[in-house]
C-alpha atoms as a PDB file:
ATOM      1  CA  UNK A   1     -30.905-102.535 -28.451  1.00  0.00           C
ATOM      2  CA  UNK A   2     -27.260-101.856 -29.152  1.00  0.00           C
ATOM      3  CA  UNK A   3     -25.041-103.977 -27.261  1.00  0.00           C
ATOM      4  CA  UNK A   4     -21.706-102.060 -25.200  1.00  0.00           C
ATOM      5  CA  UNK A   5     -18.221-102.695 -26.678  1.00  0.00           C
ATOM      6  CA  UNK A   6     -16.888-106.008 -24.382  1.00  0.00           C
ATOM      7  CA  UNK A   7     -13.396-103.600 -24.494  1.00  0.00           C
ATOM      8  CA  UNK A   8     -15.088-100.231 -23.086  1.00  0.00           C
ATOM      9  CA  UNK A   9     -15.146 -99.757 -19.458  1.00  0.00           C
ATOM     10  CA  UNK A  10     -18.877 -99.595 -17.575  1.00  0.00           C
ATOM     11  CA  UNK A  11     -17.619 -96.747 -15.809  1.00  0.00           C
ATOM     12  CA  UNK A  12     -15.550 -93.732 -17.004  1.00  0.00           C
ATOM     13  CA  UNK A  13     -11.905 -94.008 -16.297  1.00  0.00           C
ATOM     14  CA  UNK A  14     -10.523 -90.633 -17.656  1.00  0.00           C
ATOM     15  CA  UNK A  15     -11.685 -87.354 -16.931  1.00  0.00           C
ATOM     16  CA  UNK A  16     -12.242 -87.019 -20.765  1.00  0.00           C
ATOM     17  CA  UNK A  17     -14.463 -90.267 -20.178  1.00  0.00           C
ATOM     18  CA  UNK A  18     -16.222 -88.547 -17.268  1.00  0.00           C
ATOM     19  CA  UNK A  19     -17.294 -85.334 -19.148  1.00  0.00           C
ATOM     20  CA  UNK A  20     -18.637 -87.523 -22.025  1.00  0.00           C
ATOM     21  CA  UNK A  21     -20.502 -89.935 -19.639  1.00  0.00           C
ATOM     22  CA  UNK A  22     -21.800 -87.595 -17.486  1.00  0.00           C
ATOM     23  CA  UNK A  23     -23.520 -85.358 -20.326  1.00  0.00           C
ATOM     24  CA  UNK A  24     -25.199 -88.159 -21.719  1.00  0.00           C
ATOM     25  CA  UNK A  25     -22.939 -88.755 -24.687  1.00  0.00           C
ATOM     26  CA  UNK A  26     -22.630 -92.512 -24.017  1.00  0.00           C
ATOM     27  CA  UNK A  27     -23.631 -94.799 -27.206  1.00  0.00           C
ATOM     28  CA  UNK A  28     -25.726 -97.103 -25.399  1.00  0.00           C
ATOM     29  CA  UNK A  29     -28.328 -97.180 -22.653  1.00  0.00           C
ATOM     30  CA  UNK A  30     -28.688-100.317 -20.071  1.00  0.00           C
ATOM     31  CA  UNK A  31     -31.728-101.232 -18.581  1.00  0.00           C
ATOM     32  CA  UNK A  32     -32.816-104.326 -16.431  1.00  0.00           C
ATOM     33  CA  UNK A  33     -35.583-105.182 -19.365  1.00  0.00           C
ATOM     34  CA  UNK A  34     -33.125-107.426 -21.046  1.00  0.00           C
ATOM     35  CA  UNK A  35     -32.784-109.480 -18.468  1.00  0.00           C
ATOM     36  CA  UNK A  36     -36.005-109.845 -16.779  1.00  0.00           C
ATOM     37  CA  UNK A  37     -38.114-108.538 -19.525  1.00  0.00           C
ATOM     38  CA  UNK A  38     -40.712-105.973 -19.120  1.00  0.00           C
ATOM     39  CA  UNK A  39     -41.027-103.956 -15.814  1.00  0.00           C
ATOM     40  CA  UNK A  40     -43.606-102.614 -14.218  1.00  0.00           C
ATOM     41  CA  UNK A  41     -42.856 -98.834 -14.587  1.00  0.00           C
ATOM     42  CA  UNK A  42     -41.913 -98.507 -10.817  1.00  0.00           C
ATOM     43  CA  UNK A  43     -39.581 -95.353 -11.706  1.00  0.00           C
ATOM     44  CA  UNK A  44     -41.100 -92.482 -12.850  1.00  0.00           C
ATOM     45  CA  UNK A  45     -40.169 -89.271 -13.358  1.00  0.00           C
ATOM     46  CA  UNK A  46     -40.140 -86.774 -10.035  1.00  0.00           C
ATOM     47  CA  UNK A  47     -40.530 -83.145 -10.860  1.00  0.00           C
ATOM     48  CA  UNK A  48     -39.776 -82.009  -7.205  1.00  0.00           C
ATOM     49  CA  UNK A  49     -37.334 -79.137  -7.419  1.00  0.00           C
ATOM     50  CA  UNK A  50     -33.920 -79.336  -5.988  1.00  0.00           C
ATOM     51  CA  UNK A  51     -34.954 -77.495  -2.841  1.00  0.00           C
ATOM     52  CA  UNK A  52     -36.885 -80.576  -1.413  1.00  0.00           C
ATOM     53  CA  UNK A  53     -34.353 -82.945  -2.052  1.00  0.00           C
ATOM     54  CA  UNK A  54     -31.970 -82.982   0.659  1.00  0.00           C
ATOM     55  CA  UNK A  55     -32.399 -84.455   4.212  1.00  0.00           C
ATOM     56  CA  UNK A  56     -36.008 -86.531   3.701  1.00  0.00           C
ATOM     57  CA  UNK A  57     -35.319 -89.678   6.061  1.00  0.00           C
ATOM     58  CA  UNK A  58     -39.608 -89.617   6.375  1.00  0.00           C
ATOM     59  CA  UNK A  59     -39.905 -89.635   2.844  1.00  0.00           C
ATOM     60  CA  UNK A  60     -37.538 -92.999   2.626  1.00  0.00           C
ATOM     61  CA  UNK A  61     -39.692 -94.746   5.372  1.00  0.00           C
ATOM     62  CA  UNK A  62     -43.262 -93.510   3.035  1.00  0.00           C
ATOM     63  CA  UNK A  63     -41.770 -95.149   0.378  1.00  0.00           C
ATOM     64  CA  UNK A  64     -41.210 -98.693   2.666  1.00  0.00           C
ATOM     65  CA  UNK A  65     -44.595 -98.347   3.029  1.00  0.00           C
ATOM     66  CA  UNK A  66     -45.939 -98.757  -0.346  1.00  0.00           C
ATOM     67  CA  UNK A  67     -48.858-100.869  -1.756  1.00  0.00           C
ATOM     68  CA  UNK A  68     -46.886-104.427  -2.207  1.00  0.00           C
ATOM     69  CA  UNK A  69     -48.258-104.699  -6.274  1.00  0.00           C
ATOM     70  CA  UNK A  70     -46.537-101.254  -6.924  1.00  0.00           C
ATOM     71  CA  UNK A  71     -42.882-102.270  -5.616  1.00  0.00           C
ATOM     72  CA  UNK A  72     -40.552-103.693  -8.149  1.00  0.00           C
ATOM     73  CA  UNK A  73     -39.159-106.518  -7.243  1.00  0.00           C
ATOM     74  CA  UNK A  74     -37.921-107.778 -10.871  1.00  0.00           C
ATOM     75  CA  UNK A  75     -35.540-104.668 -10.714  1.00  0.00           C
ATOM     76  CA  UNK A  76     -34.431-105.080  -7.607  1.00  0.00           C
ATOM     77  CA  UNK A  77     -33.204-108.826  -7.732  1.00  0.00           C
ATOM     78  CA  UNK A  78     -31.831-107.839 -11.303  1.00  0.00           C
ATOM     79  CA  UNK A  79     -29.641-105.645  -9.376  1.00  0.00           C
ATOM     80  CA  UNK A  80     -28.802-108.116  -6.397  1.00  0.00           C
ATOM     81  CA  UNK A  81     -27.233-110.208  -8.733  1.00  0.00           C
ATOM     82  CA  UNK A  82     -25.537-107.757 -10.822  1.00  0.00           C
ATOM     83  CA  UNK A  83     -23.892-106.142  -7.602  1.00  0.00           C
ATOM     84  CA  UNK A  84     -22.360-109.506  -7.476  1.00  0.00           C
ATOM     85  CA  UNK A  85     -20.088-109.560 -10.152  1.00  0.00           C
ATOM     86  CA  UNK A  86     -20.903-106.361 -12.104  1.00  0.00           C
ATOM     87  CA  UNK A  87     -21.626-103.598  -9.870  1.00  0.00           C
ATOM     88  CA  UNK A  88     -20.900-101.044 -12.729  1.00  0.00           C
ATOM     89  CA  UNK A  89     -24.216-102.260 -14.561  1.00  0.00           C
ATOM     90  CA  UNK A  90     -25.852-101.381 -11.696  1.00  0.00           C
ATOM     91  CA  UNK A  91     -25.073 -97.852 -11.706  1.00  0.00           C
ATOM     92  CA  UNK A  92     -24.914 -97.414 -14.913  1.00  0.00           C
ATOM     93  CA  UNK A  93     -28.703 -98.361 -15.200  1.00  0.00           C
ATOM     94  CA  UNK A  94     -29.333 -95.713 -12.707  1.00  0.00           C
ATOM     95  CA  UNK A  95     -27.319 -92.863 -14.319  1.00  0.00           C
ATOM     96  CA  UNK A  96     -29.524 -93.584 -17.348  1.00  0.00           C
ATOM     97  CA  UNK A  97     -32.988 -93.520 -15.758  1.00  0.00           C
ATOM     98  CA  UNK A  98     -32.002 -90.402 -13.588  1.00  0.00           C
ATOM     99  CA  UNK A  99     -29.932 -88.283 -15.716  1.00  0.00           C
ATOM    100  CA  UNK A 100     -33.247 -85.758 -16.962  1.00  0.00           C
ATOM    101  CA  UNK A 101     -34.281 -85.929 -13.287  1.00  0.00           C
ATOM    102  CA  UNK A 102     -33.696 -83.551 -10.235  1.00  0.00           C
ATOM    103  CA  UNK A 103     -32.801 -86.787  -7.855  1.00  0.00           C
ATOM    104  CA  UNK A 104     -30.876 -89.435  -7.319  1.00  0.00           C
ATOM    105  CA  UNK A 105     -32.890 -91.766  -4.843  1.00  0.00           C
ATOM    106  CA  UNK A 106     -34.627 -94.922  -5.803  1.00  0.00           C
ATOM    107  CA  UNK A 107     -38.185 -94.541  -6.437  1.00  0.00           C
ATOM    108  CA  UNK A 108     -39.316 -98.114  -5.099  1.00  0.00           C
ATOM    109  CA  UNK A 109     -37.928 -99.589  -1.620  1.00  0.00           C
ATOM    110  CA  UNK A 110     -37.711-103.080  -3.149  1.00  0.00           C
ATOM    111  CA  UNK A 111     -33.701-103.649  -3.154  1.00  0.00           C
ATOM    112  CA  UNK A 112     -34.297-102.367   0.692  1.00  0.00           C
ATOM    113  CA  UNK A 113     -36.751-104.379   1.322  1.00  0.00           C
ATOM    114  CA  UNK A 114     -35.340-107.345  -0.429  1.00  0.00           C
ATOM    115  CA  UNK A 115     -31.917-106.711   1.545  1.00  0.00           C
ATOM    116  CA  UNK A 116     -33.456-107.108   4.678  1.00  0.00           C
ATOM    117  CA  UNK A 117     -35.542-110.005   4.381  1.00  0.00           C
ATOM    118  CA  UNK A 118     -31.884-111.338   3.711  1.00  0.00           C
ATOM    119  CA  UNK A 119     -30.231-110.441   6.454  1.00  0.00           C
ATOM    120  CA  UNK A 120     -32.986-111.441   8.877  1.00  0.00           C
ATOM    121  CA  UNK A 121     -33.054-115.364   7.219  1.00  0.00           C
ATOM    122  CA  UNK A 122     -29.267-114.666   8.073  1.00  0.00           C
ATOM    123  CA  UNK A 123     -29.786-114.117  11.482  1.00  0.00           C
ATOM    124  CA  UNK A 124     -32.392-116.692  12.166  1.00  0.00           C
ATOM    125  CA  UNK A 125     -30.107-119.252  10.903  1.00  0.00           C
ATOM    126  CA  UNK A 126     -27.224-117.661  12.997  1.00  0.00           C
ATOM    127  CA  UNK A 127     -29.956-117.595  16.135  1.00  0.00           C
ATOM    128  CA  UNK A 128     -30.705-121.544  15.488  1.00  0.00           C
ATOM    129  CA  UNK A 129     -27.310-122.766  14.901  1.00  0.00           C
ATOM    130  CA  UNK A 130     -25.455-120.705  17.755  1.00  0.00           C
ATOM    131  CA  UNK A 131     -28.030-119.315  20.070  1.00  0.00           C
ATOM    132  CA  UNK A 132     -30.938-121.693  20.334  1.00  0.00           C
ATOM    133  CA  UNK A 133     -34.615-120.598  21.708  1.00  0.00           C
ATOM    134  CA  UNK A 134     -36.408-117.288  20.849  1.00  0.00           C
ATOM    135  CA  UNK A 135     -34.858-114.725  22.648  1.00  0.00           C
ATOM    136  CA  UNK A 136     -31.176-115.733  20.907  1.00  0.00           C
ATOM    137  CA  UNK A 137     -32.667-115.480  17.216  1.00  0.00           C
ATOM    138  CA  UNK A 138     -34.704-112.042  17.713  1.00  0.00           C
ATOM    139  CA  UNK A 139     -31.508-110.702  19.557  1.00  0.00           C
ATOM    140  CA  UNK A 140     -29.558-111.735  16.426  1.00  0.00           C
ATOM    141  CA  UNK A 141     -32.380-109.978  14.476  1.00  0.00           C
ATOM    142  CA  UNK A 142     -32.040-106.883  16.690  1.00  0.00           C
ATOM    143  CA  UNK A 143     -28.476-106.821  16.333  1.00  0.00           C
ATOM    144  CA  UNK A 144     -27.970-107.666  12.534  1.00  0.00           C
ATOM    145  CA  UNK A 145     -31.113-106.006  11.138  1.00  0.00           C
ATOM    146  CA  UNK A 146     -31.612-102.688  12.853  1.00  0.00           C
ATOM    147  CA  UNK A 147     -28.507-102.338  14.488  1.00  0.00           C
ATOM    148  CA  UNK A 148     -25.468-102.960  12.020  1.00  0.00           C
ATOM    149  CA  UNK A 149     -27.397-102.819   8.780  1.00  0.00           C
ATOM    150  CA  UNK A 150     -30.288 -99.929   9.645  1.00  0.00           C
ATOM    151  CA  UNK A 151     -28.785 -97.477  12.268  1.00  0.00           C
ATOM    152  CA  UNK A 152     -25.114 -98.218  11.488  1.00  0.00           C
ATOM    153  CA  UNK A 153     -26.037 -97.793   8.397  1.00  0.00           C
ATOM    154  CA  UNK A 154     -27.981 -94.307   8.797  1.00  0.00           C
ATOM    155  CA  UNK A 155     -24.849 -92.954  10.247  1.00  0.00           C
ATOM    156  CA  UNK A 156     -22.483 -93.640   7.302  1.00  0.00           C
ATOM    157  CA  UNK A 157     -25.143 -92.683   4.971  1.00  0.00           C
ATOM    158  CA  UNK A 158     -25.171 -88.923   7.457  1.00  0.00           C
ATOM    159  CA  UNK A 159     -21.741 -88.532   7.542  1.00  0.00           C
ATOM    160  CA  UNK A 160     -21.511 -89.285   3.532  1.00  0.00           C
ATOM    161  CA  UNK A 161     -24.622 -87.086   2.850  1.00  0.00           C
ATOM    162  CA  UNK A 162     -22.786 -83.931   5.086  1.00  0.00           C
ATOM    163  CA  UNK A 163     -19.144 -84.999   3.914  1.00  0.00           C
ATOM    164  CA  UNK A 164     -19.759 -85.306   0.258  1.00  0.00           C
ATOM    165  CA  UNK A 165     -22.151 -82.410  -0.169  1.00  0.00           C
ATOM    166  CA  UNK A 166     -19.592 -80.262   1.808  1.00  0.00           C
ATOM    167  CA  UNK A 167     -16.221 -81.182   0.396  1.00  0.00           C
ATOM    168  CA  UNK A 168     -16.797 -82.748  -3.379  1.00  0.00           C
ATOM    169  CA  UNK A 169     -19.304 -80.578  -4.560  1.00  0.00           C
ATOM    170  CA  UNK A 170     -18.787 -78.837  -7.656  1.00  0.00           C
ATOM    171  CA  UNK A 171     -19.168 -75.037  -7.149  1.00  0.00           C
ATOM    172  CA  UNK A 172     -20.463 -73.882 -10.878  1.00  0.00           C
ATOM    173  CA  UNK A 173     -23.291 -76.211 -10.922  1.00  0.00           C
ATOM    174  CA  UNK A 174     -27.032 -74.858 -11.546  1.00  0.00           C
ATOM    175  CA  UNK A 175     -29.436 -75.905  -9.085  1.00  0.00           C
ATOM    176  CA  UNK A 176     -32.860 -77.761 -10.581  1.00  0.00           C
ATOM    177  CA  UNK A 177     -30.482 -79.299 -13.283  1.00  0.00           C
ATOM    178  CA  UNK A 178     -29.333 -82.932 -13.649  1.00  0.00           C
ATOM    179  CA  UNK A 179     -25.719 -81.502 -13.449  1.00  0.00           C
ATOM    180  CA  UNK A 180     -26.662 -79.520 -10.278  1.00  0.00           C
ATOM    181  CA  UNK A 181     -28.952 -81.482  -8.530  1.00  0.00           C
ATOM    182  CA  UNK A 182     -28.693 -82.088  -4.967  1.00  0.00           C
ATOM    183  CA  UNK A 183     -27.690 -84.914  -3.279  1.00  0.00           C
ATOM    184  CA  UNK A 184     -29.624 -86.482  -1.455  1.00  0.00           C
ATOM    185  CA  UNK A 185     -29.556 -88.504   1.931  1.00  0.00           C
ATOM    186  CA  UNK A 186     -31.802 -91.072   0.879  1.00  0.00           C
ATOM    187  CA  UNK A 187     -29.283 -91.567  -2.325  1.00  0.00           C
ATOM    188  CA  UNK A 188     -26.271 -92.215   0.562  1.00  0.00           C
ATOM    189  CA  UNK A 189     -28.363 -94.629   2.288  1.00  0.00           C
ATOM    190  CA  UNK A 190     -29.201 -96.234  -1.146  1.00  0.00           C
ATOM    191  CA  UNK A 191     -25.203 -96.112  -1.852  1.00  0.00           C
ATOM    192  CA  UNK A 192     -24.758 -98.279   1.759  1.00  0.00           C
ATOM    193  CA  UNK A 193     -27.437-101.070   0.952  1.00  0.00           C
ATOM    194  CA  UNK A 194     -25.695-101.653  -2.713  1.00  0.00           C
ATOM    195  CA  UNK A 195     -22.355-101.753  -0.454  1.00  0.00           C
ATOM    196  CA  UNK A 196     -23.584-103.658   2.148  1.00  0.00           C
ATOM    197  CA  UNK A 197     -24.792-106.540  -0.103  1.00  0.00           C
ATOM    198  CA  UNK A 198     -21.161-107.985  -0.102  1.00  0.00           C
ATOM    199  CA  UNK A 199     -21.159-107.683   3.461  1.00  0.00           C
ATOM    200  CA  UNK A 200     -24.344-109.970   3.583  1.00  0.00           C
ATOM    201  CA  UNK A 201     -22.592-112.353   1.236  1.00  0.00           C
ATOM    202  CA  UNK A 202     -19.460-112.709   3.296  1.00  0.00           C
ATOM    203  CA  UNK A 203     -19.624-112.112   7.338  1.00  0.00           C
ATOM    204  CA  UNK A 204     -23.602-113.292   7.384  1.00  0.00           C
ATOM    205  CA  UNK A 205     -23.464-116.639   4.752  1.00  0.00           C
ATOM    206  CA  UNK A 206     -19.906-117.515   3.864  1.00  0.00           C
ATOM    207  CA  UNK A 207     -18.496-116.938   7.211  1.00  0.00           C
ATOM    208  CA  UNK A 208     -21.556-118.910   8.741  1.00  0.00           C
ATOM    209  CA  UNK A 209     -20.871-121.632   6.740  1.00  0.00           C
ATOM    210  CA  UNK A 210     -16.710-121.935   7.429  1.00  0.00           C
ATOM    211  CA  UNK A 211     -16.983-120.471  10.714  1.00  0.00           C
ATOM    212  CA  UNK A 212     -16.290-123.960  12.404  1.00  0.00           C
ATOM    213  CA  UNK A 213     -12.699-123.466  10.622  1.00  0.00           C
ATOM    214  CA  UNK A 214     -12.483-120.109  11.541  1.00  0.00           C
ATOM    215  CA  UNK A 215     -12.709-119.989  14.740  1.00  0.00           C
ATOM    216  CA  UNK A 216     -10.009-122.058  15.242  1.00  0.00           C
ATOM    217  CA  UNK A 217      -6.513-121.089  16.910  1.00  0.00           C
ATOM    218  CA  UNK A 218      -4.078-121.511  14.394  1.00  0.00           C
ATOM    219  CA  UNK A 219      -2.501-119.024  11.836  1.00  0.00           C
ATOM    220  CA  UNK A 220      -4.449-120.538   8.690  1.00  0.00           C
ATOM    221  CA  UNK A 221      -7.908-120.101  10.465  1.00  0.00           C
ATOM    222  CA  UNK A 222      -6.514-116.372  11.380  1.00  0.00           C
ATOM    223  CA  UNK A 223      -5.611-115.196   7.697  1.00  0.00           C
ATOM    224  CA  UNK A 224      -8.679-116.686   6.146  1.00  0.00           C
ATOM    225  CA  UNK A 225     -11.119-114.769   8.845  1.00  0.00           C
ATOM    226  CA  UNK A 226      -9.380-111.606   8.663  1.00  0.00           C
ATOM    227  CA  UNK A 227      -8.992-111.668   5.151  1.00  0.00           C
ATOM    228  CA  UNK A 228     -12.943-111.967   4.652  1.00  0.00           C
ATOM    229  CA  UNK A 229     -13.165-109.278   6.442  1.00  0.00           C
ATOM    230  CA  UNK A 230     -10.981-106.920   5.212  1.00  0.00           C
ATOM    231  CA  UNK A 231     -12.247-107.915   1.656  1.00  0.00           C
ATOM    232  CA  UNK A 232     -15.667-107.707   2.451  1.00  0.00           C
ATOM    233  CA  UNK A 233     -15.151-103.645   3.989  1.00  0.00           C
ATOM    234  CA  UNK A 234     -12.697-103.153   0.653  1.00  0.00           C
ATOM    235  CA  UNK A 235     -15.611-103.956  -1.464  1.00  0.00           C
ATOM    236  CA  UNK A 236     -18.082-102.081   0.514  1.00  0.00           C
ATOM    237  CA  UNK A 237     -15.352 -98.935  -0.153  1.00  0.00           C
ATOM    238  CA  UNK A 238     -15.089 -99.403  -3.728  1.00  0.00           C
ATOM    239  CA  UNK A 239     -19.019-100.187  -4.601  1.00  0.00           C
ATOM    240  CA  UNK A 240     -19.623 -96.582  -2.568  1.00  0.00           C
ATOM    241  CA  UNK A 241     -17.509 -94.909  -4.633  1.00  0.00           C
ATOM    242  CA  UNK A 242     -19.129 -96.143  -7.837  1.00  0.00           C
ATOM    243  CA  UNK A 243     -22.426 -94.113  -6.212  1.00  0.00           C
ATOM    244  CA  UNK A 244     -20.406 -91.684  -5.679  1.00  0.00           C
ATOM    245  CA  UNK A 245     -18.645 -91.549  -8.766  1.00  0.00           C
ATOM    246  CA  UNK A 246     -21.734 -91.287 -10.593  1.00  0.00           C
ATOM    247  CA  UNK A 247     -23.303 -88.084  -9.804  1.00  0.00           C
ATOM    248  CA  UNK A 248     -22.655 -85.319 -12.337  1.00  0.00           C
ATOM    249  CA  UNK A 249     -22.357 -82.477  -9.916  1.00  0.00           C
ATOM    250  CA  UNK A 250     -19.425 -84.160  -8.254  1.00  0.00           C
ATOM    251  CA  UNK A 251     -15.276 -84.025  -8.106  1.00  0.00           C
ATOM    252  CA  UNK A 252     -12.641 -85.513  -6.427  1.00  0.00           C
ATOM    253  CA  UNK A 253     -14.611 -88.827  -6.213  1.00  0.00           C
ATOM    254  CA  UNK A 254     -11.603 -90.557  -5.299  1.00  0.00           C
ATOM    255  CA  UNK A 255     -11.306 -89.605  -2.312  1.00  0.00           C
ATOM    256  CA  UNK A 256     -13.922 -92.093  -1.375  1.00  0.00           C
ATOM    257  CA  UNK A 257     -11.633 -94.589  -1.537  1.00  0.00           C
ATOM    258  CA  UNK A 258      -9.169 -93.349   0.957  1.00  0.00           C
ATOM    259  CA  UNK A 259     -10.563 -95.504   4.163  1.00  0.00           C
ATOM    260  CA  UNK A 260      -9.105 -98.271   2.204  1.00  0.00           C
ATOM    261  CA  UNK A 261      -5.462 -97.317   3.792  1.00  0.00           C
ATOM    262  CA  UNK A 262      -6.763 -97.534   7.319  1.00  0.00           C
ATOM    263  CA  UNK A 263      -8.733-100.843   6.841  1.00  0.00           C
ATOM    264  CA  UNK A 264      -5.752-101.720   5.248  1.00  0.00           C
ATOM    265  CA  UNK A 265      -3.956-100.864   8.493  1.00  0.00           C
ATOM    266  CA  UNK A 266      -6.181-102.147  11.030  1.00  0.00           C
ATOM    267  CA  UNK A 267      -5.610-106.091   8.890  1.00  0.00           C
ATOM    268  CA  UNK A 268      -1.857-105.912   8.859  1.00  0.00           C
ATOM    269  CA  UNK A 269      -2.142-105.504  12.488  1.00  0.00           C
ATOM    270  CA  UNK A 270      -4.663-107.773  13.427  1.00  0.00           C
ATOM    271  CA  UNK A 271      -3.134-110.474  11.669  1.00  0.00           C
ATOM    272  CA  UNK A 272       0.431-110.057  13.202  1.00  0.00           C
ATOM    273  CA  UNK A 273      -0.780-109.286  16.637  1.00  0.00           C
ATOM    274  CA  UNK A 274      -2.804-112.542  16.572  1.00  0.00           C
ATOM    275  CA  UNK A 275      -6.381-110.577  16.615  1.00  0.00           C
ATOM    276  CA  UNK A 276      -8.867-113.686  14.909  1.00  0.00           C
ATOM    277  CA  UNK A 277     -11.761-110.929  13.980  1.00  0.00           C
ATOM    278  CA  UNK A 278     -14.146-114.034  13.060  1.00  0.00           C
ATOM    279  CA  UNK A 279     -13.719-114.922  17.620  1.00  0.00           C
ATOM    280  CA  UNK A 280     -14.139-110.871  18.098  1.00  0.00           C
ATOM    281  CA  UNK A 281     -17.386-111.287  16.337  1.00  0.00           C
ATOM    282  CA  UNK A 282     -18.920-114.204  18.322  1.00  0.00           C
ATOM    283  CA  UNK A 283     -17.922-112.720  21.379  1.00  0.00           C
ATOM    284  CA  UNK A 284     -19.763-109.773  20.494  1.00  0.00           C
ATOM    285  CA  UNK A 285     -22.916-111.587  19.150  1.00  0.00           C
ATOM    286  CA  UNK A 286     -23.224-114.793  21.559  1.00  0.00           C
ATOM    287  CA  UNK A 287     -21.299-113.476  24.733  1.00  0.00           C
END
């Protein structure tokens, strides 16, 4: 299998780039196989046309409820890891084994399922460090599971779904195309799990493990907190615009990007006005 350039981009950076990646005219293809070795054919092909592709939240939970020796798991900690340090590979898998289909969504509920097996070891060990006895770790579980990851979660994946279909849509697409296919809502929530992954890594296992430092009342303990924070909802920002970014149909993906000003807002003024974000979140969790 050819082998990408180490000087060209993963992603498209000109709009010359986008036109040529978008219609398929990249050299190379990218597929987890290299890394894991053969998979088990988890993604096939969906012929559903572009009518029944929109709002399916029931079809999402079917899919959660698949046989457990027809769920890919090989993919999906291929792509765990690869979110880590090369989220581009990621979606650049996914443009390739979606481009000659009419959706977007992930096939298999693995990475979901993987994701939040994750963040419910996270919140036991939270629960048995911080709030001993039963009721303290499912409360934790409650909170961190369902709460910030699933239902928070829904929401941003709504108001991304509504926003994105409303407002970056390209107007001379054809429906039942790969150029004017529809997005979907169970894309956007696939879009927030990818993002959320660096949120797992830094406010549920780095900050558990320095969170005797950051709690502290002095200015070091303050920057360091904050700063995870705001890093952790940058990321998020900039991995949901790579979804975003790679969906044929769509323009003016930047725009994605813009809640970077606020966030950027809301940490210059935390950290002068003495607000330690790390002691916000305990209070909220423990009080």
């Amino acid at each position: 299998m050819a082998r990408q350039p180490s000087h060209t981009p993963i992603l498209p950076q000109t709009n010359d780039d986008v036109s040529s990646y978008r219609s398929g005219r990249t050299a190379t293809s990218f597929t987890p196989t290299s890394f894991f070795g053969s998979r088990n054919g988890s993604f096939k092909p969906n012929s559903t046309s572009s009518s029944s592709v929109s709002f399916k939240m029931p079809l999402l939970l079917k899919r959660i409820f698949k046989p457990v020796g027809t769920l890919d798991f090989e993919t999906a900690m291929w792509e765990i890891l690869q979110l880590l340090h090369s989220p581009k590979k990621v979606y650049k898998s996914l443009y390739y084994r979606n481009q000659t289909k009419n959706h977007w969504a992930r096939d298999d509920p693995s990475f979901f399922i993987l994701l939040s097996g994750l963040i419910t070891l996270s919140a036991v060990a939270w629960g048995v460090a911080y709030s001993p006895g039963v009721l303290g770790v499912l409360k934790l579980i409650v909170y961190m599971v369902f709460v910030d990851f699933f239902i928070v979660g829904g929401i941003v994946a709504s108001v991304c779904w509504f926003a994105v279909n409303r407002f970056l849509r390209r107007k001379d697409t054809i429906s039942g195309t790969a150029e004017g296919g529809e997005l979907e809502w169970g894309y956007c929530f696939d879009v927030h799990c990818n993002s959320y992954l660096i949120i797992w890594v830094n406010l549920y296992v780095v900050q558990f493990i320095l969170l005797p430092v950051l709690q502290l009342d002095n200015w070091l303990s303050l920057i360091l907190g904050n700063s995870l924070y705001f890093g952790s909802w940058v990321y998020y920002t900039v991995i949901t615009f790579y979804g975003y970014n790679l969906l044929p149909f769509l323009v003016n993906t930047q725009l994605v990007l813009y809640p970077i000003v606020p966030l950027t807002v809301v940490y210059l003024i935390s950290c002068l006005f003495g607000i330690n974000l790390t002691q916000k979140m305990t209070e909220y969790y423990f009080s």
